[in-house]
N, C-alpha and C. Protein backbone atom coordinates (compact mmCIF):
# COMPACT_ATOMS: atom_id res chain seq x y z
N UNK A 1 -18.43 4.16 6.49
CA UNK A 1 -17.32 5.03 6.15
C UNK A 1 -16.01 4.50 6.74
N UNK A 2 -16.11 4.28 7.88
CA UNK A 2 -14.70 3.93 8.46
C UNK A 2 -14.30 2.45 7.75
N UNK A 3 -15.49 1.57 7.40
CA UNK A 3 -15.09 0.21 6.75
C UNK A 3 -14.36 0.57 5.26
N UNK A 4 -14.49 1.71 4.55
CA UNK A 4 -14.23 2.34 3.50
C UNK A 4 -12.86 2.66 3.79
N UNK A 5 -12.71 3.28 4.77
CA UNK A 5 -11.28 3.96 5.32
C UNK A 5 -10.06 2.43 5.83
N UNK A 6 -10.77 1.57 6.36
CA UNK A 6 -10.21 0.33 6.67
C UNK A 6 -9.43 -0.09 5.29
N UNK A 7 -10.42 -0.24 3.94
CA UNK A 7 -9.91 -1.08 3.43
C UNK A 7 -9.12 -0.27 2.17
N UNK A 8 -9.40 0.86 2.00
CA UNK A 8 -8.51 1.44 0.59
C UNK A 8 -7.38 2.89 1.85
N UNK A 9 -7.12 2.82 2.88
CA UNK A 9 -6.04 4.06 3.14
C UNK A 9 -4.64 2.88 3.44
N UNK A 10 -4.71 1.67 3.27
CA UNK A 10 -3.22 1.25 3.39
C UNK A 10 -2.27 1.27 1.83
N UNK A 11 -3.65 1.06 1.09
CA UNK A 11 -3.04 1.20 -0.06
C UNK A 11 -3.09 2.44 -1.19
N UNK A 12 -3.75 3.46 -0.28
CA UNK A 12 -3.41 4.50 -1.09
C UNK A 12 -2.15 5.14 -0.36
N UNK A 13 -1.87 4.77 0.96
CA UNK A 13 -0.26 5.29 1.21
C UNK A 13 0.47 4.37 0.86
N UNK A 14 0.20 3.34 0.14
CA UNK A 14 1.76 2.47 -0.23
C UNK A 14 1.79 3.60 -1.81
N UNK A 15 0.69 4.28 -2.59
CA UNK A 15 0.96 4.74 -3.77
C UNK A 15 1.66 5.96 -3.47
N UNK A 16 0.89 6.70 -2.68
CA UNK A 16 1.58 7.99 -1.90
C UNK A 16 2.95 8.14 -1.43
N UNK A 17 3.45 6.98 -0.81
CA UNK A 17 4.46 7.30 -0.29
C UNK A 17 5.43 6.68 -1.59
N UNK A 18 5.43 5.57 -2.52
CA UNK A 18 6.10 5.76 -3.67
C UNK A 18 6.25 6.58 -4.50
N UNK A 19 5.14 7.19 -5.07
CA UNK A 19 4.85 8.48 -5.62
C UNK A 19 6.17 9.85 -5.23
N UNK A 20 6.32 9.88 -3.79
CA UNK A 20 6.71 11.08 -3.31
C UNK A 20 8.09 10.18 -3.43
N UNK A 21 8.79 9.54 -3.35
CA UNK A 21 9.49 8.25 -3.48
C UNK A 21 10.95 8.54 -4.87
N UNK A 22 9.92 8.41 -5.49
CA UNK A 22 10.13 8.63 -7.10
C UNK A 22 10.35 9.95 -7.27
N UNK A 23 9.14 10.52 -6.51
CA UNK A 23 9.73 12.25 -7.24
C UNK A 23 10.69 13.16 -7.12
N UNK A 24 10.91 12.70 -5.52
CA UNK A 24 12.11 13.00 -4.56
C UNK A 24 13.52 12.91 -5.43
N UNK A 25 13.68 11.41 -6.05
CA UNK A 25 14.74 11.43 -6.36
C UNK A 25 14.84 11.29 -7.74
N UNK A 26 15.76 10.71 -8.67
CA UNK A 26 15.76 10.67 -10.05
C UNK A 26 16.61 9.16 -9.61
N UNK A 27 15.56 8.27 -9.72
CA UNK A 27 15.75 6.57 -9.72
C UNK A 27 16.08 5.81 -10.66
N UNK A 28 17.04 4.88 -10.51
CA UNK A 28 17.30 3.83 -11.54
C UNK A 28 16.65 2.71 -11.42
N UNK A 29 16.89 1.30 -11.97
CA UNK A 29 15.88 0.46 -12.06
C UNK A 29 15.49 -0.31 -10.72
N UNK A 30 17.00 0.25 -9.97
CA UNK A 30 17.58 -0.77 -8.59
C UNK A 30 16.59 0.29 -7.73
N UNK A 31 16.75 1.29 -8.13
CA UNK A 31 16.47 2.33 -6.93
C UNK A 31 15.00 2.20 -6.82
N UNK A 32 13.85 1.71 -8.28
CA UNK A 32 12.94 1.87 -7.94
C UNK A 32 12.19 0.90 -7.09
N UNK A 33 13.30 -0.44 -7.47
CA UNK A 33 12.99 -1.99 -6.88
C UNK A 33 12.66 -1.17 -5.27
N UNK A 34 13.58 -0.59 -4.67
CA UNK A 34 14.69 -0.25 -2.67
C UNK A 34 13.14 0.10 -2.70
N UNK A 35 12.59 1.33 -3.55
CA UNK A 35 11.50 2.37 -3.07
C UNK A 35 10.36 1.28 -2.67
N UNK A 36 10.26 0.40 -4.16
CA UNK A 36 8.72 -0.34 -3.78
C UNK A 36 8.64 -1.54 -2.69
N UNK A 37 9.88 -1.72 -2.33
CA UNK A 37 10.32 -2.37 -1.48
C UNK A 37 9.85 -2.15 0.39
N UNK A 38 10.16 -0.51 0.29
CA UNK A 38 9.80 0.23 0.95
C UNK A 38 8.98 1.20 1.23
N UNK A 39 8.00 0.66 0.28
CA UNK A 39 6.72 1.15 0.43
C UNK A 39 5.72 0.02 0.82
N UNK A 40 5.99 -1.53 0.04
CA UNK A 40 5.39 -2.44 0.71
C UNK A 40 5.15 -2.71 2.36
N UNK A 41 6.85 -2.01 2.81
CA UNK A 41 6.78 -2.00 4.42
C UNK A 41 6.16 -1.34 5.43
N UNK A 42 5.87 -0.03 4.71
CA UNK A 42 5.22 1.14 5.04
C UNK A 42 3.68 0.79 5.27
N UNK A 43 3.12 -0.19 4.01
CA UNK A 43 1.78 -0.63 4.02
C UNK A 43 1.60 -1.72 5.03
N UNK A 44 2.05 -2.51 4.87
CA UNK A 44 1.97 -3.46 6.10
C UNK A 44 2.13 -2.93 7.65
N UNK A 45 3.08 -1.96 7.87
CA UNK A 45 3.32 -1.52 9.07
C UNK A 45 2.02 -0.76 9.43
N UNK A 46 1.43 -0.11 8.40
CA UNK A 46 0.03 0.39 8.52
C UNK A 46 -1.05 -0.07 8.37
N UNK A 47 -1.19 -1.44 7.79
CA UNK A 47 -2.43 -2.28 8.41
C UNK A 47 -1.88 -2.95 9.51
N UNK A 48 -1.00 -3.20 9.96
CA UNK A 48 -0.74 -3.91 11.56
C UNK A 48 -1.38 -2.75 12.39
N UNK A 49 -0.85 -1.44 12.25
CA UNK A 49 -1.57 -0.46 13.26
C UNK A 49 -2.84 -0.27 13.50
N UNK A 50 -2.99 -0.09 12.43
CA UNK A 50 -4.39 -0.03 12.03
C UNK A 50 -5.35 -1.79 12.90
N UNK A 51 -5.25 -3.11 12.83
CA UNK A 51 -5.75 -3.88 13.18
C UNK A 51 -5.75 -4.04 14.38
N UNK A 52 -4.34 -3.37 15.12
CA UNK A 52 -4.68 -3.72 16.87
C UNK A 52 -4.95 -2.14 17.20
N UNK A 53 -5.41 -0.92 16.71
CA UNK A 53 -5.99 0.10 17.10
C UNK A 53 -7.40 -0.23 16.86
N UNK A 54 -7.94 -1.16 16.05
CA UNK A 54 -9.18 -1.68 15.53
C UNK A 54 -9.52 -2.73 16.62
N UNK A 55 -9.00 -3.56 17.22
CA UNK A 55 -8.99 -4.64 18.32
C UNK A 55 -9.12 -3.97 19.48
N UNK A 56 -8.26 -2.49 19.48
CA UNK A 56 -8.16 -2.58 21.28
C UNK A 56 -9.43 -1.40 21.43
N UNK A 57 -9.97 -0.97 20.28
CA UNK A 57 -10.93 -0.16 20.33
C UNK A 57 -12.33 -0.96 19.96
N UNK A 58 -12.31 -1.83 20.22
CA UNK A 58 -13.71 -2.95 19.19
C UNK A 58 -14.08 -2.12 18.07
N UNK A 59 -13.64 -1.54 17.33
CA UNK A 59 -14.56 -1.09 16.03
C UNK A 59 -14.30 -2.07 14.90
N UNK A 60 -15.83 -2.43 14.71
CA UNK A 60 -16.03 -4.14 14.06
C UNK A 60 -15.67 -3.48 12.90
N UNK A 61 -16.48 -2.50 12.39
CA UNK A 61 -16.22 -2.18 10.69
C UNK A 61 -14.44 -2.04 10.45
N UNK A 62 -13.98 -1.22 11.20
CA UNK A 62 -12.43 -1.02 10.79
C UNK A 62 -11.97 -2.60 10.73
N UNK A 63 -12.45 -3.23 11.70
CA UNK A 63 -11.61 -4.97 11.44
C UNK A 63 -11.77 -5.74 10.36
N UNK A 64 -13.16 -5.18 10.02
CA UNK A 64 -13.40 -6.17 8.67
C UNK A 64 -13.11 -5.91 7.63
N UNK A 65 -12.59 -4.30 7.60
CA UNK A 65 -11.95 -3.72 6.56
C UNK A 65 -10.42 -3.55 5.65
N UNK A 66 -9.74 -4.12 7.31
CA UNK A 66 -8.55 -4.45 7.31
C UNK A 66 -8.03 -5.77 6.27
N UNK A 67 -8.70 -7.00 6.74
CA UNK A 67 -8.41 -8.31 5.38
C UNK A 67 -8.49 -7.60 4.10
N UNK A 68 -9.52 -6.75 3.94
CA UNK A 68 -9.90 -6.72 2.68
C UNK A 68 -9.07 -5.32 1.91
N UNK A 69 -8.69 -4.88 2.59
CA UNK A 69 -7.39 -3.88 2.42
C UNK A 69 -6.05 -4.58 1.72
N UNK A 70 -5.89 -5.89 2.52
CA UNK A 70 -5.09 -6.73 2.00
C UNK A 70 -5.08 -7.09 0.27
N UNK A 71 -5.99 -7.95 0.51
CA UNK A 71 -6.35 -7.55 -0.99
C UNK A 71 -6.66 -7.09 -2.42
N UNK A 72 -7.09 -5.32 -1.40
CA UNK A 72 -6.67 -4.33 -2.62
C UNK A 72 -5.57 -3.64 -2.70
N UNK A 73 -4.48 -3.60 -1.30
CA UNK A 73 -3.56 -3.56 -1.44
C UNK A 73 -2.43 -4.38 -2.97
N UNK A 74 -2.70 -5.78 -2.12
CA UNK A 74 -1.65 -6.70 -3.54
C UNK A 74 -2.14 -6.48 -5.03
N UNK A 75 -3.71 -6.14 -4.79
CA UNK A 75 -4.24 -6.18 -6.34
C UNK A 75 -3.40 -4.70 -6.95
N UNK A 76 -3.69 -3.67 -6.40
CA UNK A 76 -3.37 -2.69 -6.35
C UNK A 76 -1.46 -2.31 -6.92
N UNK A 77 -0.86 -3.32 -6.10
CA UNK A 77 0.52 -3.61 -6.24
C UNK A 77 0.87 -4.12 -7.19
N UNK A 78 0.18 -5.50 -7.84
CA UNK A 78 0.28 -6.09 -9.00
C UNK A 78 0.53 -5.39 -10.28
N UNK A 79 -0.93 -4.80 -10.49
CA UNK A 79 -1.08 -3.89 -11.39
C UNK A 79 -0.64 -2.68 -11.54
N UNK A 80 0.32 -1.99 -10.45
CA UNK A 80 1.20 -1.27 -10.60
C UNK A 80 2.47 -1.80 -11.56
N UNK A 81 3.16 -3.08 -11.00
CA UNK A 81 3.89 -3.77 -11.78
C UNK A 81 3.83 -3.89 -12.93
N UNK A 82 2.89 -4.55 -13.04
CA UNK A 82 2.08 -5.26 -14.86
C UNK A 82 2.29 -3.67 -15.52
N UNK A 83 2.15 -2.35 -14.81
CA UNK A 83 2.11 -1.12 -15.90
C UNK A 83 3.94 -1.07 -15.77
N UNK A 84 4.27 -0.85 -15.11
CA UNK A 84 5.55 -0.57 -14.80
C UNK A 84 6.75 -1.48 -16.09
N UNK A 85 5.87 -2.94 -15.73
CA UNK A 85 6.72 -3.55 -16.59
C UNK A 85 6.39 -3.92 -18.50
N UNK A 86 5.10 -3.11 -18.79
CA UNK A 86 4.44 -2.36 -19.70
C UNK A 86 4.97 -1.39 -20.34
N UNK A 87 5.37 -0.58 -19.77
CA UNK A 87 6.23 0.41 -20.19
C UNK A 87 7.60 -0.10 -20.36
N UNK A 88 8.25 -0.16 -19.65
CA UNK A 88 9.55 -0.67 -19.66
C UNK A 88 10.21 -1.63 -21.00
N UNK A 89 8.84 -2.74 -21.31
CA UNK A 89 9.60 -3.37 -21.61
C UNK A 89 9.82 -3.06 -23.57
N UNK A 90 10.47 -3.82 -24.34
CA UNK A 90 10.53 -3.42 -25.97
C UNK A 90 9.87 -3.87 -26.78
């Protein structure tokens, strides 16, 4: 469970916190660039926490869950894009 929690909660708060992001305000194309911008930071700042609360506590599963967070993070990010720019485009 916690290896579960390692690897999909960085990237369900990079969706979360864009999500609330977007709804908050009424965004233009620039504004949505600032948000995802700043939601990428949000995710990273939260697998860094996450890896040395995982280190200074030895819990092996949270560590190994962390790389792989990475991963579904960017995949996750990508394919946000690819829809984003799906819609968008003519």
């Amino acid at each position: 469970m916690i290896f579960m929690f390692g690897i999909f909660s960085p990237s369900l708060l990079f969706f979360v916190s864009l999500w609330i992001q977007i709804t908050v305000s009424s965004p233009t194309s620039w504004d949505i660039l600032f948000y995802f911008l700043i939601s990428i930071c949000i995710c990273v700042v939260f697998t860094l926490s996450l890896a040395i609360y995982g280190a200074l506590t030895k819990n092996k599963p949270l560590l190994q869950g962390i790389p792989l967070s990475l991963v579904a993070s960017y995949l996750l990010i990508f394919m946000y894009a690819d829809i984003c720019l799906l819609y968008t485009s003519d």
